[in-house]
Each structure stands twice: as structure tokens, then as C-alpha cells.
PDB file of N, CA and C in Angstrom:
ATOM      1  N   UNK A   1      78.353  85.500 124.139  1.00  0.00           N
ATOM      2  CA  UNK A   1      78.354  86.595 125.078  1.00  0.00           C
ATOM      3  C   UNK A   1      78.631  86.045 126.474  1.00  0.00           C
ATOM      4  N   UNK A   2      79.497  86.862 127.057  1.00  0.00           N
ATOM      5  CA  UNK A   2      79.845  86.262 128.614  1.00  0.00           C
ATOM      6  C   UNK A   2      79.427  87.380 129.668  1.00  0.00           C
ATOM      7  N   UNK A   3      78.233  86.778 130.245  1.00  0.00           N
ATOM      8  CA  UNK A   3      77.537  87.539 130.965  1.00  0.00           C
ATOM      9  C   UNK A   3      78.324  88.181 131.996  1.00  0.00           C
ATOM     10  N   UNK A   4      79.231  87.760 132.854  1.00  0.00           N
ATOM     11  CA  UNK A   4      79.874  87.968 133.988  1.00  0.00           C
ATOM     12  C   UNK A   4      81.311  88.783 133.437  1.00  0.00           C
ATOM     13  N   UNK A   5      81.762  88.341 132.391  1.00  0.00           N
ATOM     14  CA  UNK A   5      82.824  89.690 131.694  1.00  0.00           C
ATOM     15  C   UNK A   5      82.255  91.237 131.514  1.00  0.00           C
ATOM     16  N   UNK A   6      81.222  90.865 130.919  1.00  0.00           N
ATOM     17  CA  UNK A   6      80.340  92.157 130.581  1.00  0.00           C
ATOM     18  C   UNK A   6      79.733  92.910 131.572  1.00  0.00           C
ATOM     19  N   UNK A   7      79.313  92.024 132.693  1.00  0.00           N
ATOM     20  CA  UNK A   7      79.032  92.724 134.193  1.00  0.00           C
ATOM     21  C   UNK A   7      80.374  93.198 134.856  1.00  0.00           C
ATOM     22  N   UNK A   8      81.255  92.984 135.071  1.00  0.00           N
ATOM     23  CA  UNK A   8      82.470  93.276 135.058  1.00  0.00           C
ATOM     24  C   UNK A   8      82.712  94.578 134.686  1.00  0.00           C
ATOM     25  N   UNK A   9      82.714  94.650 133.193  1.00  0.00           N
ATOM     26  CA  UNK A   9      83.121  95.848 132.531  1.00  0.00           C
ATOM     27  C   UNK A   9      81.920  96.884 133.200  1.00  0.00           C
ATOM     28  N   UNK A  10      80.839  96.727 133.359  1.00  0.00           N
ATOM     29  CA  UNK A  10      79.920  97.780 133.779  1.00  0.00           C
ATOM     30  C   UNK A  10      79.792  97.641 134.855  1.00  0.00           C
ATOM     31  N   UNK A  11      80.796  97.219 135.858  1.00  0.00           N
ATOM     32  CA  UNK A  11      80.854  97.536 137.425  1.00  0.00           C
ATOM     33  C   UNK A  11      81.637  99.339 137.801  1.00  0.00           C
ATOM     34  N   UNK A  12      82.033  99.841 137.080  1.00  0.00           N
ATOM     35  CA  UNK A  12      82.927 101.256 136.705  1.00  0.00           C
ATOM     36  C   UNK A  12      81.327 102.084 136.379  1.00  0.00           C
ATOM     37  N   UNK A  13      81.389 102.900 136.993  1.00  0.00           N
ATOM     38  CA  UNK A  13      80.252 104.066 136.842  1.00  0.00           C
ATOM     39  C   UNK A  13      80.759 105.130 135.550  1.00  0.00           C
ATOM     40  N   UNK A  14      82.301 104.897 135.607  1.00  0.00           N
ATOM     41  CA  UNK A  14      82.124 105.931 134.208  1.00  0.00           C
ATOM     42  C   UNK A  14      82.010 105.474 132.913  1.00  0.00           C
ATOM     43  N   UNK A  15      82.349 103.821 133.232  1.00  0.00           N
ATOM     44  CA  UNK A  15      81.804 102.865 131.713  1.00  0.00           C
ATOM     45  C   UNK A  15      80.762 102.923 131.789  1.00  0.00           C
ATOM     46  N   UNK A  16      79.807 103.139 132.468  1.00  0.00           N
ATOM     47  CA  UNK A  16      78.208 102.966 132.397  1.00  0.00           C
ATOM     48  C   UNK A  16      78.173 104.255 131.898  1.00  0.00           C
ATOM     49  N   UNK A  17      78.619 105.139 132.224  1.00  0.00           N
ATOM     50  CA  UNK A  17      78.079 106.687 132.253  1.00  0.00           C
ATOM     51  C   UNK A  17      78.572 107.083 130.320  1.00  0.00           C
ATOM     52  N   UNK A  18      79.357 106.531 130.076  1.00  0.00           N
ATOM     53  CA  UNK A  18      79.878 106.257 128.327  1.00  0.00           C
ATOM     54  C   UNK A  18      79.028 105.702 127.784  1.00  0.00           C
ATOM     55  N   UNK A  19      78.450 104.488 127.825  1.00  0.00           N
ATOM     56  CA  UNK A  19      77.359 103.898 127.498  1.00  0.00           C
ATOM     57  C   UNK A  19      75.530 104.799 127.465  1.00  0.00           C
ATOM     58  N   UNK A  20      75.438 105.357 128.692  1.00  0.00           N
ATOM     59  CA  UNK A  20      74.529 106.137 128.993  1.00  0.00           C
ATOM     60  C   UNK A  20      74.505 107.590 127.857  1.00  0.00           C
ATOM     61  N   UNK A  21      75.933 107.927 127.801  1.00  0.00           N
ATOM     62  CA  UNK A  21      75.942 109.037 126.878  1.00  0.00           C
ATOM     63  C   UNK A  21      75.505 108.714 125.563  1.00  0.00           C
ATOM     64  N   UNK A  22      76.336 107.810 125.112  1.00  0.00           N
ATOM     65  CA  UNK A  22      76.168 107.297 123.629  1.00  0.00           C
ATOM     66  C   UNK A  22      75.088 106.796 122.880  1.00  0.00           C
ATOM     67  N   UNK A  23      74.147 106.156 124.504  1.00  0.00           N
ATOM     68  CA  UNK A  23      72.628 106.040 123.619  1.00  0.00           C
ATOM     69  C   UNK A  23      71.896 107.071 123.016  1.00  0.00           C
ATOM     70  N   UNK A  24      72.335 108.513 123.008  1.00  0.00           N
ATOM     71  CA  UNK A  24      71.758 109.995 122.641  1.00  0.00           C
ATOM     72  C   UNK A  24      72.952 110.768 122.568  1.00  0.00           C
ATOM     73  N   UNK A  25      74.168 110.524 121.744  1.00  0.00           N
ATOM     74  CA  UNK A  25      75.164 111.399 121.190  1.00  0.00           C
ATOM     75  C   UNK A  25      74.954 112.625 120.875  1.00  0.00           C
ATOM     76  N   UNK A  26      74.004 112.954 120.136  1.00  0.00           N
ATOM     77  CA  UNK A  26      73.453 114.340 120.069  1.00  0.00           C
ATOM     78  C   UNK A  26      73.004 114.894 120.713  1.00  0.00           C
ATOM     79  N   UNK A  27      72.867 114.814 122.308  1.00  0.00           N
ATOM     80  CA  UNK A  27      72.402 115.440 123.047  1.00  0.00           C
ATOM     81  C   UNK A  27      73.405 115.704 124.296  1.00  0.00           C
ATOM     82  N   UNK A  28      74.409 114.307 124.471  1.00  0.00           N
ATOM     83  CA  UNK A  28      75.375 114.266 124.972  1.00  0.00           C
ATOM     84  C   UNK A  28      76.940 115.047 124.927  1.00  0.00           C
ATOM     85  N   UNK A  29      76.529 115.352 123.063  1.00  0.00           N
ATOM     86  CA  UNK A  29      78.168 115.574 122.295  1.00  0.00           C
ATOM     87  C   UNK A  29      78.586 117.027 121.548  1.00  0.00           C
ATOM     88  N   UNK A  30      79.372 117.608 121.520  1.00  0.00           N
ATOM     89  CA  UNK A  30      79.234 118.849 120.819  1.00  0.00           C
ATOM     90  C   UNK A  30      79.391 118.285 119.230  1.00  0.00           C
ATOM     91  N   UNK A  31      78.771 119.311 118.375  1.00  0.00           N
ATOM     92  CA  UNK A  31      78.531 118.432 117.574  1.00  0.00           C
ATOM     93  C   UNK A  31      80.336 118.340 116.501  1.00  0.00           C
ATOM     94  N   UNK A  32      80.469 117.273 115.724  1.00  0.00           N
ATOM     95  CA  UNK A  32      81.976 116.567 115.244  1.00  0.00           C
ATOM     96  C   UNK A  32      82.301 117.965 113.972  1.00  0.00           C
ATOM     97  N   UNK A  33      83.546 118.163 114.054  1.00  0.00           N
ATOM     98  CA  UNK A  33      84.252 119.051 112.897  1.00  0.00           C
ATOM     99  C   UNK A  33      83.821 118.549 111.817  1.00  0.00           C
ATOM    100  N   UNK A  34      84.755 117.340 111.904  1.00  0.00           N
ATOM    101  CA  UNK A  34      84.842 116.677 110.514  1.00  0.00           C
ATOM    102  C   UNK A  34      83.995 116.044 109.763  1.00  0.00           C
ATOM    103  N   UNK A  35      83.645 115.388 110.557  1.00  0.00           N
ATOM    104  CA  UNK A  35      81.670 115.228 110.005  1.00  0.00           C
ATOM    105  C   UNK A  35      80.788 115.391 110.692  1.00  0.00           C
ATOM    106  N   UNK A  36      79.210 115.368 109.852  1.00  0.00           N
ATOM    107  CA  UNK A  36      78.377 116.428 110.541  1.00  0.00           C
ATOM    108  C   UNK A  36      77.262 115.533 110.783  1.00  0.00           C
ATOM    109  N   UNK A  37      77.709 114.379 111.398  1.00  0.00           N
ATOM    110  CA  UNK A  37      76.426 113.141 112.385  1.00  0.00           C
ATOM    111  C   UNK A  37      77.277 112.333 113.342  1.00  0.00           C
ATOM    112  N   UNK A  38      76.415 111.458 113.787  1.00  0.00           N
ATOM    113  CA  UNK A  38      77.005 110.643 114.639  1.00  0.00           C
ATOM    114  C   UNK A  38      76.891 109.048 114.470  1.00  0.00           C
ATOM    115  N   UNK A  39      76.599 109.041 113.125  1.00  0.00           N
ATOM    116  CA  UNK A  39      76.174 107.985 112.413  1.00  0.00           C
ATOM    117  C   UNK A  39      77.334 106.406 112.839  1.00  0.00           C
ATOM    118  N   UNK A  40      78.611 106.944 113.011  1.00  0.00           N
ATOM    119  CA  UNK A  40      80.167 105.743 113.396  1.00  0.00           C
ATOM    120  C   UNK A  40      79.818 106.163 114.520  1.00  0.00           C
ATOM    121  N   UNK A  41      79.439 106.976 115.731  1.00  0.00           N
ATOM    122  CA  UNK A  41      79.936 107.257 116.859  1.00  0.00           C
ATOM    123  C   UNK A  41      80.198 108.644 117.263  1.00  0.00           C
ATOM    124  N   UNK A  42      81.086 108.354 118.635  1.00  0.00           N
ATOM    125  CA  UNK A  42      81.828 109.722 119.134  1.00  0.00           C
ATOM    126  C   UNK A  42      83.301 109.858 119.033  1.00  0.00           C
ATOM    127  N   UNK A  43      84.088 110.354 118.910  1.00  0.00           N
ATOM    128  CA  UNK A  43      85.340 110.750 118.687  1.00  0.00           C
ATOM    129  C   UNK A  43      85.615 110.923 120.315  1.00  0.00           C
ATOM    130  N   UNK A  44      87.053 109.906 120.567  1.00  0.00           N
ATOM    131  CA  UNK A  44      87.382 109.630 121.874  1.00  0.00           C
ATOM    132  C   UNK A  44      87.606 110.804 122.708  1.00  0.00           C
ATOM    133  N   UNK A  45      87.895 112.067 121.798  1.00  0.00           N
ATOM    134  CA  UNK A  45      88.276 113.266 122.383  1.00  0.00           C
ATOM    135  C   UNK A  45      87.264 113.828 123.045  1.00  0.00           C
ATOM    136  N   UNK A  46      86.168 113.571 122.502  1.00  0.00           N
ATOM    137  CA  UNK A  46      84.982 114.293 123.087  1.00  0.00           C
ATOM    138  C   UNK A  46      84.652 113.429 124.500  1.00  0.00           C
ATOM    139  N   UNK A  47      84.710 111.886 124.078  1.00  0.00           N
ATOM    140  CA  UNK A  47      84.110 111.485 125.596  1.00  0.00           C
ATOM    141  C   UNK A  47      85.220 111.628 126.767  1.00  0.00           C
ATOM    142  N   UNK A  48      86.245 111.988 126.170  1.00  0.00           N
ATOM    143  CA  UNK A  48      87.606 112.262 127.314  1.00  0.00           C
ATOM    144  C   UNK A  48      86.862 113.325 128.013  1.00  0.00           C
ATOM    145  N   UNK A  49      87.189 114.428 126.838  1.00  0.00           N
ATOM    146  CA  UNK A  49      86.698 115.924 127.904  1.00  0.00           C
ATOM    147  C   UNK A  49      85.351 115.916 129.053  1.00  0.00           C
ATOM    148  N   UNK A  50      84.458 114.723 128.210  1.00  0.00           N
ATOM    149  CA  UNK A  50      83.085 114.775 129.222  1.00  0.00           C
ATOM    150  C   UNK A  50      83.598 113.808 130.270  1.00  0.00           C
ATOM    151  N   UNK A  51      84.575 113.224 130.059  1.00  0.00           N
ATOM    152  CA  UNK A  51      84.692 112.280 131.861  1.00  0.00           C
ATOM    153  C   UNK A  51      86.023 113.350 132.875  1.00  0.00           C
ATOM    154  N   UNK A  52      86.927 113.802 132.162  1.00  0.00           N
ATOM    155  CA  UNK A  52      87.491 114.876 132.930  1.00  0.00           C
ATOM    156  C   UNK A  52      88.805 113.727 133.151  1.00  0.00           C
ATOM    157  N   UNK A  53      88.735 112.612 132.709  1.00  0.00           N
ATOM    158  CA  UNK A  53      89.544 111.743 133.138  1.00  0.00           C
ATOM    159  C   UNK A  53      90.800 111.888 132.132  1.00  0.00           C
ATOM    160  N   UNK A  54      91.979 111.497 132.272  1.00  0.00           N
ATOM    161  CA  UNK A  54      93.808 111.269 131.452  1.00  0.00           C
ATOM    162  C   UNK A  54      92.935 110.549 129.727  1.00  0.00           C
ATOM    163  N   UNK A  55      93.741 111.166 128.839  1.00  0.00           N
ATOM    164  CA  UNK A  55      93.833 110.261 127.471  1.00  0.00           C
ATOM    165  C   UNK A  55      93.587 108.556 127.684  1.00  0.00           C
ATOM    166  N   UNK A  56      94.586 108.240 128.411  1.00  0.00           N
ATOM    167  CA  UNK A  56      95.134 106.767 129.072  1.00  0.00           C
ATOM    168  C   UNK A  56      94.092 106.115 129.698  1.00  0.00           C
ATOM    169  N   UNK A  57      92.980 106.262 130.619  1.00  0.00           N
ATOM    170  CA  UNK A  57      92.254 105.835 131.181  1.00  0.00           C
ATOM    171  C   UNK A  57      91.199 105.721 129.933  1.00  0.00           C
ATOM    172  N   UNK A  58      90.992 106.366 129.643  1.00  0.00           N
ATOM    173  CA  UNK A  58      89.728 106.383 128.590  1.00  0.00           C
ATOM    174  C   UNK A  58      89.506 105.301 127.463  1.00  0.00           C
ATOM    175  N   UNK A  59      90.996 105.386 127.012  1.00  0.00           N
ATOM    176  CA  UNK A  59      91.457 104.102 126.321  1.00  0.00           C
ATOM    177  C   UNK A  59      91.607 103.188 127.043  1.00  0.00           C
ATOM    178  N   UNK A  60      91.694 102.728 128.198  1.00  0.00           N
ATOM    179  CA  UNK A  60      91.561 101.398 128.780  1.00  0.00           C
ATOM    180  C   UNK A  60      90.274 101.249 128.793  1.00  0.00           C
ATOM    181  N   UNK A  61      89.394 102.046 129.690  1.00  0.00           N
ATOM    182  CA  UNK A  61      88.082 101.921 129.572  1.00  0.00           C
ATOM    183  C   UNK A  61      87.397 101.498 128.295  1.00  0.00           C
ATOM    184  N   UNK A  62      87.832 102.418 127.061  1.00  0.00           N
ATOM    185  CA  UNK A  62      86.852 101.757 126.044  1.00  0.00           C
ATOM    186  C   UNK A  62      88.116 100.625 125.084  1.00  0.00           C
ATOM    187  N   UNK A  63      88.797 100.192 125.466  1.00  0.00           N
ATOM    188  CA  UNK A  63      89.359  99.373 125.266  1.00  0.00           C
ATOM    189  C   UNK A  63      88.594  97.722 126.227  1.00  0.00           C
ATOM    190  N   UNK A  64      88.619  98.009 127.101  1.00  0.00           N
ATOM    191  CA  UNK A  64      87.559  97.138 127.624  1.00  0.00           C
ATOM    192  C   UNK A  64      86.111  96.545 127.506  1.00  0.00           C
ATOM    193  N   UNK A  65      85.505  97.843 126.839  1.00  0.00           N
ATOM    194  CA  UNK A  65      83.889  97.657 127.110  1.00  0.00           C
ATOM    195  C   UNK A  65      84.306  97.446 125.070  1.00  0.00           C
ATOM    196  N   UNK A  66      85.250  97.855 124.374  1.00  0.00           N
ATOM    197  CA  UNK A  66      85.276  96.679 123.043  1.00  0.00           C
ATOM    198  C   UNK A  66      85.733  95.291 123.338  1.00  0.00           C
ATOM    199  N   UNK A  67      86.673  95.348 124.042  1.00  0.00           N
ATOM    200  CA  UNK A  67      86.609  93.347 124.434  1.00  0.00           C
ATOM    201  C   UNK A  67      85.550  92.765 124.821  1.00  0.00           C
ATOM    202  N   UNK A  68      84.374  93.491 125.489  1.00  0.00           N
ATOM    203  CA  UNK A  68      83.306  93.232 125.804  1.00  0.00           C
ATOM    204  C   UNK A  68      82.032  93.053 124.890  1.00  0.00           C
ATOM    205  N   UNK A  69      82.424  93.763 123.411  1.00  0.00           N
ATOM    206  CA  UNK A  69      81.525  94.411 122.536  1.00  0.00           C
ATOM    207  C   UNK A  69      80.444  94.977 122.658  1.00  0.00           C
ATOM    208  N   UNK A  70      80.354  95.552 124.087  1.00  0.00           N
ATOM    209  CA  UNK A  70      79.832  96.806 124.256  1.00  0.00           C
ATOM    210  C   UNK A  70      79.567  98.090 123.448  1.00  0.00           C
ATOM    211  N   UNK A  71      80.580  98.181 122.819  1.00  0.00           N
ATOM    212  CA  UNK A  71      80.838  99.215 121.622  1.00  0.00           C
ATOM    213  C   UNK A  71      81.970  99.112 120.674  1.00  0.00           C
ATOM    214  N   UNK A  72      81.468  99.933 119.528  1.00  0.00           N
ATOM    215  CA  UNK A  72      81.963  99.056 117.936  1.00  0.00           C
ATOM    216  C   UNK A  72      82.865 100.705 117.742  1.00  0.00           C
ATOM    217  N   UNK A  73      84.159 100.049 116.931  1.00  0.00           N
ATOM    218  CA  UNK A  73      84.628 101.200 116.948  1.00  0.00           C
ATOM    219  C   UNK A  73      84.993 101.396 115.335  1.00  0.00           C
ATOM    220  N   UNK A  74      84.999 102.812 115.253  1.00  0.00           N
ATOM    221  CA  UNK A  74      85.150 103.503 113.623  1.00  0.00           C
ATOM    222  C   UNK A  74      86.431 104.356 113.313  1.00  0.00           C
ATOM    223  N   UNK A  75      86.912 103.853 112.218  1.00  0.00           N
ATOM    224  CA  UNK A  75      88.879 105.209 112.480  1.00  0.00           C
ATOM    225  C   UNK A  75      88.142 106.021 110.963  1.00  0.00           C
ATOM    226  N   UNK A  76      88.201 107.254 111.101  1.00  0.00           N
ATOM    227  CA  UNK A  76      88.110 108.104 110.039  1.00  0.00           C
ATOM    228  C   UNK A  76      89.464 108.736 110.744  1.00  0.00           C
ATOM    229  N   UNK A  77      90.645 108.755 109.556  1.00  0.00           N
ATOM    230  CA  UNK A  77      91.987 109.039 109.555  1.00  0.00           C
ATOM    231  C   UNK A  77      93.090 108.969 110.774  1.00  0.00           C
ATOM    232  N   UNK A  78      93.558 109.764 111.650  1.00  0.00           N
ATOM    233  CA  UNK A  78      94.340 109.469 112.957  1.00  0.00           C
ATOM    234  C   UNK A  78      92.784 109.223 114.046  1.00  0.00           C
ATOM    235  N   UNK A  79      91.467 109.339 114.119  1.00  0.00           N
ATOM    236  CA  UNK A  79      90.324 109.686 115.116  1.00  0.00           C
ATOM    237  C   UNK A  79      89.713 108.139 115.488  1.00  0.00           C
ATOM    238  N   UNK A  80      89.704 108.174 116.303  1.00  0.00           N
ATOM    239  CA  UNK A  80      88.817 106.689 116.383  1.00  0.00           C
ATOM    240  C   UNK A  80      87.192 106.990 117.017  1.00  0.00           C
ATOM    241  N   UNK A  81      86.249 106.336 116.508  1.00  0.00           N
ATOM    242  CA  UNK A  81      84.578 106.913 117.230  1.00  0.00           C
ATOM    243  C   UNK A  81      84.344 105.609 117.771  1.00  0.00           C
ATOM    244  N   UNK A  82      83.667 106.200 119.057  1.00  0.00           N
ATOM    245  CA  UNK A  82      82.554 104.785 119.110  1.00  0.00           C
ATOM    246  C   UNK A  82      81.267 104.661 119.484  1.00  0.00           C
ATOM    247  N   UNK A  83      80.378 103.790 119.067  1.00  0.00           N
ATOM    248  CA  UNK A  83      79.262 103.750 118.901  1.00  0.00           C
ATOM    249  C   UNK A  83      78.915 102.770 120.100  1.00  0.00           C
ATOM    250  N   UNK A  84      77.310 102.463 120.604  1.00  0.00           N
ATOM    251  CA  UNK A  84      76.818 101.345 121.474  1.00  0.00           C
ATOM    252  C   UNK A  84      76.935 100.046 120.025  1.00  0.00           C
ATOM    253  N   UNK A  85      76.623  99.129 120.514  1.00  0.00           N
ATOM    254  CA  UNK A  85      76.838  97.793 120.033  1.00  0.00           C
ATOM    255  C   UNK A  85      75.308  97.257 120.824  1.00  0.00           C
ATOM    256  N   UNK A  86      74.557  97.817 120.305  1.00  0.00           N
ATOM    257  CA  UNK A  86      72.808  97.419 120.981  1.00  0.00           C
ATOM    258  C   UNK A  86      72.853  95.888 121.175  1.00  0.00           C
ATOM    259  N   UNK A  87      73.252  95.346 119.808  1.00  0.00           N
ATOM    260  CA  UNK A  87      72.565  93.866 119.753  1.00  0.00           C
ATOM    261  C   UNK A  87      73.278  93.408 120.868  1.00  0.00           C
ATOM    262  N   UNK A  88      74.499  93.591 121.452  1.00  0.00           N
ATOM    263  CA  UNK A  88      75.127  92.906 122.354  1.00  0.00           C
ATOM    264  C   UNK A  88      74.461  93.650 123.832  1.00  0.00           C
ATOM    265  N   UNK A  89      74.004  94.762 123.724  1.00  0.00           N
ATOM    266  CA  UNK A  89      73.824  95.385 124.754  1.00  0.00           C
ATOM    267  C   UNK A  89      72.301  94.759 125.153  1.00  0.00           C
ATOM    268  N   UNK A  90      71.257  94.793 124.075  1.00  0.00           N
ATOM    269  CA  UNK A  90      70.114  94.007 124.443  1.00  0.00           C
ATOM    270  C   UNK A  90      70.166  92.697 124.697  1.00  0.00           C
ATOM    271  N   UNK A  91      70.816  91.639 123.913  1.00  0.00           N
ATOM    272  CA  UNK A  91      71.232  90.217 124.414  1.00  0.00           C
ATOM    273  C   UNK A  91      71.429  90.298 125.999  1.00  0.00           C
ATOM    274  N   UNK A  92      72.600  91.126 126.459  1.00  0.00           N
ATOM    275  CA  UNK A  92      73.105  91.034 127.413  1.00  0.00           C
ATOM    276  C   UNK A  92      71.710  91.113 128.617  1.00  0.00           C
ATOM    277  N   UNK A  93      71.085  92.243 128.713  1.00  0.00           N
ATOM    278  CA  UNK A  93      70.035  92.417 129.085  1.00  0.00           C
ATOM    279  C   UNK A  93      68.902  91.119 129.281  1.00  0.00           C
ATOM    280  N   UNK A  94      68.631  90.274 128.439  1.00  0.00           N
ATOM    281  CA  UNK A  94      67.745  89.691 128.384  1.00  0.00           C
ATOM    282  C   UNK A  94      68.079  88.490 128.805  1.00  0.00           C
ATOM    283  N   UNK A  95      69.808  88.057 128.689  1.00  0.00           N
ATOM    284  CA  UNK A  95      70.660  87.393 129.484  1.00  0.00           C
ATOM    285  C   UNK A  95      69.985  87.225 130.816  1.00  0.00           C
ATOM    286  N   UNK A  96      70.392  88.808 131.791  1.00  0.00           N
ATOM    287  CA  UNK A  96      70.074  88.888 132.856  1.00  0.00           C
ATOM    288  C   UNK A  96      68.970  88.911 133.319  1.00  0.00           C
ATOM    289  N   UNK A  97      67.197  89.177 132.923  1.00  0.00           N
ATOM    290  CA  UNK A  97      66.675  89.340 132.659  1.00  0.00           C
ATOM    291  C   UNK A  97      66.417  87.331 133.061  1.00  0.00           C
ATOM    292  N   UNK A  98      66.957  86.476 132.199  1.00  0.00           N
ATOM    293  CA  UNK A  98      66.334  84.937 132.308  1.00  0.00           C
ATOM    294  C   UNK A  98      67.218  84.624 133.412  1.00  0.00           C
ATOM    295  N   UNK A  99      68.273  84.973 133.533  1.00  0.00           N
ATOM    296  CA  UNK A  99      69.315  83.822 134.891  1.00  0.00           C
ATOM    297  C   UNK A  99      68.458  84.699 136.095  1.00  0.00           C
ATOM    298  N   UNK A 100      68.785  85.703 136.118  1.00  0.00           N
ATOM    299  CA  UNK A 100      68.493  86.403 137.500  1.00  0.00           C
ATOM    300  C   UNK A 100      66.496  86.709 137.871  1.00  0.00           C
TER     301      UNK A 100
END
């Protein structure tokens, strides 16, 4: 884990604010057509509409915070979901937590 990549990626308030959602998807998400939990995640469409932001940005964004493994991603057919990635998210934490 690279502490300072990963701080990086969560210097962006709306990568934090993705992260923030996803720890409580069901409370965050309308609930999915195609399946009926949130067991893989969120479907990118949904966290698009909740940031208000382009297709394009969203995918960089969580294209980033997965290079980061921030979050793990799931394809059920053309859809991609994504989920938090805790173990990396608590490591990271406890990271900062001993240096700082």
C-alpha cells in the first residue's frame, strides 16, 4: 500500500464523497433493476447521477481510486459496480494513524 498515492487519490472531495456513499449503498442508492442488493457494489450510473458530474470524469475518478484499491470492481454484463475495498481502506488508516 502506498500511503501518499492513496492520499492523493482522496485529495478530490468527490472521491471522498464516493467512498463516503458506498460505506451505506442502501441508503445512498436507489435501489439496482437488475439485482436486488448491493452485495458487488453500485452501478457507475447511479454514482454518476449522484455527483452531477460527465460519464468521463467519473470513470477517471473511479478509475483512480481502483489503481489505488480503494474500490473493487464487479461487471454483471455491459454494467460495471463498485464496492469499498475496507481492508485497503482500514490498512490505509492505521498507516496514517502510526506515521502521523
Amino acid at each position: 500500500m502506498n500511503i501518499v498515492e492513496i492520499s492523493k487519490v482522496l485529495a478530490n472531495q468527490t472521491r471522498v464523497n464516493i467512498l463516503r456513499w458506498l460505506k451505506n449503498p442502501e441508503a445512498n442508492f436507489p435501489p439496482h433493476q437488475e439485482i436486488d442488493h448491493f452485495d458487488d457494489g453500485v452501478c457507475v450510473g447511479f454514482i454518476q447521477d449522484k455527483t452531477g458530474l460527465s460519464q468521463s470524469t467519473i470513470s477517471t475518478y473511479l478509475n483512480s481510486m481502483q489503481n489505488a484499491n480503494l474500490v473493487i470492481p464487479s461487471r454483471h454484463g455491459k454494467w460495471t459496480y463498485y464496492r469499498r475495498n475496507e481492508e485497503v481502506i482500514q490498512a490505509y488508516l492505521q498507516e496514517l494513524q502510526k506515521e502521523l
